[in-house]
N, C-alpha and C. Protein backbone atom coordinates (compact mmCIF):
# COMPACT_ATOMS: atom_id res chain seq x y z
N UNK A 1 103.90 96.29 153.89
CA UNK A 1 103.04 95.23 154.37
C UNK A 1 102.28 94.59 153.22
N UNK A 2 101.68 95.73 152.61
CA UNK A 2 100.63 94.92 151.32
C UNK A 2 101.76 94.21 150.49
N UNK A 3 103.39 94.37 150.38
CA UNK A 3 104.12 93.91 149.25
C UNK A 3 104.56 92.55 149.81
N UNK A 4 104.62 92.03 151.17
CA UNK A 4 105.07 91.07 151.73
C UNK A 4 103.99 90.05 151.49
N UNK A 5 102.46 90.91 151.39
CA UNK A 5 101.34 90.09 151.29
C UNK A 5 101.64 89.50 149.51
N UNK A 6 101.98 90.50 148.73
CA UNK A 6 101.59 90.23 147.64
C UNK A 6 102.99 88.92 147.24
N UNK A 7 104.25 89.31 147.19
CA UNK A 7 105.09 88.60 147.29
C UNK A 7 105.00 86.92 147.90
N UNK A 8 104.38 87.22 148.91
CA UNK A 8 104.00 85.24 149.32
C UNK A 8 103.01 84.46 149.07
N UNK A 9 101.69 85.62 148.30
CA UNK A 9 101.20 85.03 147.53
C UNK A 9 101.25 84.43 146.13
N UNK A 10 101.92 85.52 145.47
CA UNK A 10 103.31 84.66 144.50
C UNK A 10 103.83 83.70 144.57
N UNK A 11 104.25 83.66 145.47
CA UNK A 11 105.08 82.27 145.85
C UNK A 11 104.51 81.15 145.83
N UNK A 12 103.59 81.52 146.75
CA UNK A 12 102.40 80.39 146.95
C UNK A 12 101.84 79.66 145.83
N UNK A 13 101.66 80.54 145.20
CA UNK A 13 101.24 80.31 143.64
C UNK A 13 101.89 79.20 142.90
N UNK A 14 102.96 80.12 143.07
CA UNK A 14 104.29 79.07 142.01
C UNK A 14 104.64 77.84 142.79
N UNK A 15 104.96 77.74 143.86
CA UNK A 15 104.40 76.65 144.75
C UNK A 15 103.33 75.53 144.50
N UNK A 16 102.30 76.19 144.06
CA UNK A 16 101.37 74.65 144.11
C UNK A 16 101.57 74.58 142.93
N UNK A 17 101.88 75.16 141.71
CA UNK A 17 101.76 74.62 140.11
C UNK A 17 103.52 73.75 139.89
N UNK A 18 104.13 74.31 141.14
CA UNK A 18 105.51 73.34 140.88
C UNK A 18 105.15 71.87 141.40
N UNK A 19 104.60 71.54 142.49
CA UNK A 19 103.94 70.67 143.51
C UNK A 19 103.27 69.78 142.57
N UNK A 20 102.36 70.53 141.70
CA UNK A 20 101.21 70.01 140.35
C UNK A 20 102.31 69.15 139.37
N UNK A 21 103.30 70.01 139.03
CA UNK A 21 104.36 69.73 137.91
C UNK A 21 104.91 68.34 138.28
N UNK A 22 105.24 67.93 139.75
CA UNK A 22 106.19 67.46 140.37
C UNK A 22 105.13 66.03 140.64
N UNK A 23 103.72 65.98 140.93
CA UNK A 23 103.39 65.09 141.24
C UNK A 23 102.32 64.26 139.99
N UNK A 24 101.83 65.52 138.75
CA UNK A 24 101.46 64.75 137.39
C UNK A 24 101.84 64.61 136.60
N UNK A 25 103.86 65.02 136.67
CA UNK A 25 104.14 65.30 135.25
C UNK A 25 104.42 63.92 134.76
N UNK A 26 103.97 63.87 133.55
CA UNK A 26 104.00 62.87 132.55
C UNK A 26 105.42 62.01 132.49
N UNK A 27 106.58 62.61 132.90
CA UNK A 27 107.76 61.87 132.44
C UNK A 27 108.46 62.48 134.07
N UNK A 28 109.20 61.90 133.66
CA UNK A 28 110.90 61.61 135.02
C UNK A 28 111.23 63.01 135.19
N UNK A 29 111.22 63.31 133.69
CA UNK A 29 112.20 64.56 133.21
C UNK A 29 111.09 65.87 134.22
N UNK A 30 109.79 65.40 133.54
CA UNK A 30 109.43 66.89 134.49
C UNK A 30 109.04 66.89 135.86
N UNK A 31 109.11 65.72 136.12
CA UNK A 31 109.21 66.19 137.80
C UNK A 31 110.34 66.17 138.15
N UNK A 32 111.79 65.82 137.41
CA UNK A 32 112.87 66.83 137.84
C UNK A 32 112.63 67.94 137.62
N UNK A 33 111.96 68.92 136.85
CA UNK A 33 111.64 70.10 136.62
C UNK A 33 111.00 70.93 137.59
N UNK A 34 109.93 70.17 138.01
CA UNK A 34 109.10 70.65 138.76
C UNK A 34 109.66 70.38 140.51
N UNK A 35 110.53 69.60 140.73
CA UNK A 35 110.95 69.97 141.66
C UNK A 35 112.49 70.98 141.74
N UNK A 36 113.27 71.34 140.34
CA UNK A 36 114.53 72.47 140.74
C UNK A 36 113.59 73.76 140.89
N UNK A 37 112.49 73.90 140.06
CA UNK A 37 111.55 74.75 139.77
C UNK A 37 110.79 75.42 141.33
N UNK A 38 110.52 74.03 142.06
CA UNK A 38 110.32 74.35 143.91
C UNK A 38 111.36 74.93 144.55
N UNK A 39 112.44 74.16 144.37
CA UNK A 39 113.80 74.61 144.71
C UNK A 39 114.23 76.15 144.72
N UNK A 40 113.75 76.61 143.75
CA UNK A 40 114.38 77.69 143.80
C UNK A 40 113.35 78.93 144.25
N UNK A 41 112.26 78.35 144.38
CA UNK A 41 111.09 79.20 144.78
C UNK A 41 111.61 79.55 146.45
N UNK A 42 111.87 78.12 146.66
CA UNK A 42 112.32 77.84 148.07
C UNK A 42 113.65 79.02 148.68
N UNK A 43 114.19 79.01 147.91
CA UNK A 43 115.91 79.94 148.04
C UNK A 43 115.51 81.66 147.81
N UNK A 44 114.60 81.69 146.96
CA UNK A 44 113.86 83.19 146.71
C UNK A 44 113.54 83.96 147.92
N UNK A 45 112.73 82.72 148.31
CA UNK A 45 111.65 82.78 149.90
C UNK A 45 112.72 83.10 151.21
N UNK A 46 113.67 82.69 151.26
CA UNK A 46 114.23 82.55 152.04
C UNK A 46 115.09 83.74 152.20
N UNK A 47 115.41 84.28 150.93
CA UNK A 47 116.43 85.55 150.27
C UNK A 47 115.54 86.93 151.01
N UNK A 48 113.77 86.35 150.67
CA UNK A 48 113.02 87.34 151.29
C UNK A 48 112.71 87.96 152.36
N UNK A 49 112.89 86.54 152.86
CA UNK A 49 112.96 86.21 154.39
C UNK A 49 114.07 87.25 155.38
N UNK A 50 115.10 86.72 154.90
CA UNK A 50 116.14 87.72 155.11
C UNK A 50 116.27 88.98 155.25
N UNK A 51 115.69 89.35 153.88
CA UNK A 51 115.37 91.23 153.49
C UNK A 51 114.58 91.62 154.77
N UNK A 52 113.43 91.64 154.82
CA UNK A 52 112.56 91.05 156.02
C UNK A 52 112.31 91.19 157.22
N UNK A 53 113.43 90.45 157.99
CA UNK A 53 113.95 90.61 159.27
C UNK A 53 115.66 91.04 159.23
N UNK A 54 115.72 91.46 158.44
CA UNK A 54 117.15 92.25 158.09
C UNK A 54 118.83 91.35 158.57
N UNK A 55 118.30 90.36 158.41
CA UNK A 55 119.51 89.07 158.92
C UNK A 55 120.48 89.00 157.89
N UNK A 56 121.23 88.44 157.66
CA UNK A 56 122.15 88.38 156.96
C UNK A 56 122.39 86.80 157.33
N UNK A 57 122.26 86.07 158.64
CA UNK A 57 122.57 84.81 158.53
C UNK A 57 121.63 83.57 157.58
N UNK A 58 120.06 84.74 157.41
CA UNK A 58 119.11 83.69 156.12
C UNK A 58 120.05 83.46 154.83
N UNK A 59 120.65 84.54 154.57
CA UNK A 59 121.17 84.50 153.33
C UNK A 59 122.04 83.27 153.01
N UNK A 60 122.90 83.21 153.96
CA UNK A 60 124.13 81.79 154.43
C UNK A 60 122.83 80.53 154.07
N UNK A 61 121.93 80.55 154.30
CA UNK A 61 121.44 79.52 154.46
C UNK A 61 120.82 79.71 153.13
N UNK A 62 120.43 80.49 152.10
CA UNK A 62 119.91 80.34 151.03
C UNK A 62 120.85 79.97 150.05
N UNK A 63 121.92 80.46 150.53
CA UNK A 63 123.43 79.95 149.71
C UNK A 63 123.53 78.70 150.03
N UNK A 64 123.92 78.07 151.01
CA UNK A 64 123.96 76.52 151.55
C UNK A 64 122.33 75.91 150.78
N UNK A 65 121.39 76.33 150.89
CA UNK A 65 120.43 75.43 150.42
C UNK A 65 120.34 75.63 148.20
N UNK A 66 120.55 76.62 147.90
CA UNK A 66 120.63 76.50 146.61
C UNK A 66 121.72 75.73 145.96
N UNK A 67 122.89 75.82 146.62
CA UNK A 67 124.18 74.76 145.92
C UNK A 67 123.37 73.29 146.19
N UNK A 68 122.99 73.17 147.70
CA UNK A 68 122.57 71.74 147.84
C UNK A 68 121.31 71.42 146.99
N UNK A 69 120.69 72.23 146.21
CA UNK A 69 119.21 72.04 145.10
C UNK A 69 119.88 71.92 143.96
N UNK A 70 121.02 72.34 143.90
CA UNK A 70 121.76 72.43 142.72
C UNK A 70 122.08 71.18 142.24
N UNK A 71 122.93 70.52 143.28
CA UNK A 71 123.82 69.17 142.99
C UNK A 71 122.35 68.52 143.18
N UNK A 72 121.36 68.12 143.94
CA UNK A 72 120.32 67.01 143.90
C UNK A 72 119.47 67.21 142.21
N UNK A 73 119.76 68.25 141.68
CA UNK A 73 119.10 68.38 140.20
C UNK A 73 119.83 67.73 139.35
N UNK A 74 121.22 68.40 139.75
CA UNK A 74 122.54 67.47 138.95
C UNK A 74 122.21 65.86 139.01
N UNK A 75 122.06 65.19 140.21
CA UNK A 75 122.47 64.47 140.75
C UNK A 75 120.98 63.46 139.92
N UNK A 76 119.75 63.77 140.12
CA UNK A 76 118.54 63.28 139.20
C UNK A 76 118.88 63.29 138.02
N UNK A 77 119.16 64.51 137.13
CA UNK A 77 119.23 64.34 135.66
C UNK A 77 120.56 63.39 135.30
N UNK A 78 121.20 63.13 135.93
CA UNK A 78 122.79 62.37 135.88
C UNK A 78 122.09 60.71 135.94
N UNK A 79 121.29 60.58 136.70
CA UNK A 79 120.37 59.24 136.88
C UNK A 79 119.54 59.09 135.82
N UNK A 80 118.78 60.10 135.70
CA UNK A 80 118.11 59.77 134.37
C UNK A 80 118.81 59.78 133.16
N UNK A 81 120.05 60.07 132.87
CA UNK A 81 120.35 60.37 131.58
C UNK A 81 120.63 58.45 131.53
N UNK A 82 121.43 58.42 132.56
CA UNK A 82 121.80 56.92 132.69
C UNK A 82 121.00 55.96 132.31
N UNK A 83 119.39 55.98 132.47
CA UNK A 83 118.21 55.04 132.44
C UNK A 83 117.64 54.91 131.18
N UNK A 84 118.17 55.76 130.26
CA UNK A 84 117.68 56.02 128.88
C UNK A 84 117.35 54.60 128.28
């Protein structure tokens, strides 16, 4: 119980300083950062989630949502490289 507490407060954490990253960063580049950086906080959470309530179908969905964080990171830095 105390590790589920401590674990999502972690998260939480890394959460608002990605959020921070994502909405002051100085350039393009780091709020692509700061949002693969959410992204994957997001897929962690979810991995946890799983452990958790002992599912196995969260996992499917942390797989389906990390490929899809994957290509939208691809898919930004591929735009920005373009805008140079």
């Amino acid at each position: 119980m105390i590790v589920n507490i401590i674990v999502f407060s972690l998260a939480g954490i890394g959460v608002l300083f990605a959020v921070l990253r994502l909405l002051i960063g100085p350039t393009a580049f780091d709020r692509v950062v700061g949002l693969d950086t959410l992204n994957v906080i997001i897929t962690a959470s979810i991995v946890f989630i799983a452990y958790l309530f002992r599912n196995g179908l969260y996992l499917d969905i942390a797989l389906a949502y990390g490929v899809l964080s994957f290509l939208e990171t691809v898919v930004f830095a591929r735009f920005l490289e373009g805008t140079k």
